[in-house]
Protein backbone atom coordinates (compact mmCIF):
# COMPACT_ATOMS: atom_id res chain seq x y z
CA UNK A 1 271.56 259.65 140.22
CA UNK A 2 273.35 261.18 143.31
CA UNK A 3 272.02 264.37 144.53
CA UNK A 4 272.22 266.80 147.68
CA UNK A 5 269.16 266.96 149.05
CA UNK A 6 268.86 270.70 151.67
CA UNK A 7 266.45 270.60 154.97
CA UNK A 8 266.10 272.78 157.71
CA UNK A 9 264.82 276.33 155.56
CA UNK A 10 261.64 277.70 157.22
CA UNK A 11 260.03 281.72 158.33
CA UNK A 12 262.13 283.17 161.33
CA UNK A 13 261.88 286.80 163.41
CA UNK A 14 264.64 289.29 162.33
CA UNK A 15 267.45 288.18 165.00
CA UNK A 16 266.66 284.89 165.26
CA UNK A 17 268.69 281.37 163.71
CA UNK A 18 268.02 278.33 161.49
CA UNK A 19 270.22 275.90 160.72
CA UNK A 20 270.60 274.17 156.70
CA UNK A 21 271.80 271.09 156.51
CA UNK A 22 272.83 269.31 153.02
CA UNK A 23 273.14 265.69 152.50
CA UNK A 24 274.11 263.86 149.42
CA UNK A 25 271.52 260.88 148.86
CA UNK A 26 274.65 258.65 148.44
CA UNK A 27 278.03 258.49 149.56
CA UNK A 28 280.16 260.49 146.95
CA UNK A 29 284.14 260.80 146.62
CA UNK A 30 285.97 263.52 145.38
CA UNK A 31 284.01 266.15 146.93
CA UNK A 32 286.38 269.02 147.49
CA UNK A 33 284.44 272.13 148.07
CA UNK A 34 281.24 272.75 149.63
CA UNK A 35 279.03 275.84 149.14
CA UNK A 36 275.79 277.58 150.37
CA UNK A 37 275.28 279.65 147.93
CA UNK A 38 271.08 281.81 148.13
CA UNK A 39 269.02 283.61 145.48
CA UNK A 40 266.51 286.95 146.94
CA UNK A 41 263.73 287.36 144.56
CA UNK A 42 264.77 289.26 141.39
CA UNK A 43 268.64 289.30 142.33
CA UNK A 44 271.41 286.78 140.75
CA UNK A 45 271.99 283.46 143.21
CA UNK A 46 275.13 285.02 145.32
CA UNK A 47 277.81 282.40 146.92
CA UNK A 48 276.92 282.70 150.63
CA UNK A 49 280.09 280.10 152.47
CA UNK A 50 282.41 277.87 151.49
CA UNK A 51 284.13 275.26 152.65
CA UNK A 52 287.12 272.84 151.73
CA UNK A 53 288.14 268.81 152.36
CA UNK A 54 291.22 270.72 154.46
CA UNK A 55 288.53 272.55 156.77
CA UNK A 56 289.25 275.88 155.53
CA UNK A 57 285.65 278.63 155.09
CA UNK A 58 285.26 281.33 153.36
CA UNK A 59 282.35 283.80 153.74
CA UNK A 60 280.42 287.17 151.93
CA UNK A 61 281.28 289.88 153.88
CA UNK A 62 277.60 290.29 154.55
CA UNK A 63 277.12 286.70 156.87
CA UNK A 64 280.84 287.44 158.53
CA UNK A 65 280.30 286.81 162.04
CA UNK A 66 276.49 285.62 161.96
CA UNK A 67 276.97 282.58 159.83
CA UNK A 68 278.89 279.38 160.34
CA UNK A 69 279.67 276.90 157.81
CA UNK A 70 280.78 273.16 158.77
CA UNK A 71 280.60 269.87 157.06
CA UNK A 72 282.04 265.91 157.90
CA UNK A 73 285.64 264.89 156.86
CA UNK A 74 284.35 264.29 153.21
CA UNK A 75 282.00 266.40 152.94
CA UNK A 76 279.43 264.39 152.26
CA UNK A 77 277.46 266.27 154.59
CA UNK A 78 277.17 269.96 155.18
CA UNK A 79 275.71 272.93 157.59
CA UNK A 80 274.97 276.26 157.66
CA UNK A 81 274.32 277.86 160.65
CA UNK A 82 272.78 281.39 160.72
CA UNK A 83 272.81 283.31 163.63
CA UNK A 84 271.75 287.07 164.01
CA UNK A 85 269.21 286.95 160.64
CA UNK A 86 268.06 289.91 158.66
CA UNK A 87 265.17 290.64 156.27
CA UNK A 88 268.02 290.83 153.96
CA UNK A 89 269.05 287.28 154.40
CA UNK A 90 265.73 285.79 152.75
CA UNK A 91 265.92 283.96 149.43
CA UNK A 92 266.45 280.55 148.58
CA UNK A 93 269.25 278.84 149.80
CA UNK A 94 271.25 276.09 147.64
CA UNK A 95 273.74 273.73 148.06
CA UNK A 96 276.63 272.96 146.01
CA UNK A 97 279.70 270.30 145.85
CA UNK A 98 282.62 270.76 143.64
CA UNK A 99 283.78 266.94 142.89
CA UNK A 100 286.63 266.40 141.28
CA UNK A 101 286.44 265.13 137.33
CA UNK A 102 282.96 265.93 137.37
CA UNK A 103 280.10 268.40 136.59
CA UNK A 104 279.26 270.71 140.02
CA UNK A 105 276.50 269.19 142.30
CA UNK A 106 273.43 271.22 143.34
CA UNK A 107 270.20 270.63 145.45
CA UNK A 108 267.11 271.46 145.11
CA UNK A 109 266.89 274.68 147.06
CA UNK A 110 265.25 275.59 150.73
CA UNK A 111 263.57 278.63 150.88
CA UNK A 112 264.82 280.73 153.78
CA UNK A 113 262.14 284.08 155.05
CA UNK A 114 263.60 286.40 157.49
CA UNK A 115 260.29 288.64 158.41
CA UNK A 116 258.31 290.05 161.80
């Protein structure tokens, strides 16, 4: 079964960056959207970036400016780096692929913990 397997989620000082990377454990077609989406204890999960087959992002006004998302040419592969980090920024972080004429695609989670 194909899934999207997250890395790179680890403790970091307010101000520093990590970097998430998503890979999908096979090669998959019809991938059309790509999304980091990240869930603080106690809150709802909250769609962080996205990012289309045509290149185009999107961000929450809250990572505007300190996060970048990027991904391959079919977005097999994605990245999200996070610059600038705040306490508020912790939670889990999850990928997600839209594929087209078929059920949404989500990893396992990486648990992100912004703290001095």
């Amino acid at each position: 079964q194909v899934q999207l397997v997250e890395s790179g989620g680890g403790l970091v000082q307010p101000g520093g960056s990590l970097r998430l990377s998503c890979a999908a454990s096979e090669s998959i077609f019809g991938i059309y959207v790509m999304g980091w989406y990240r869930q603080a204890p106690g809150k709802q999960r909250e769609l962080v970036a996205t990012i289309t087959g045509g290149g185009t992002t999107n961000y929450v006004d809250s990572v505007k400016g300190r996060f970048t998302i990027s991904g391959d040419n079919a977005l097999n592969t994605a990245y999200l780096q996070m610059n600038s980090l705040k306490p508020e920024d912790t939670g889990v972080y999850y990928c997600n692929a839209k594929v087209v004429r078929r059920s949404d695609l989500w990893g396992q989670g990486t648990q992100v913990t912004v703290s001095s």
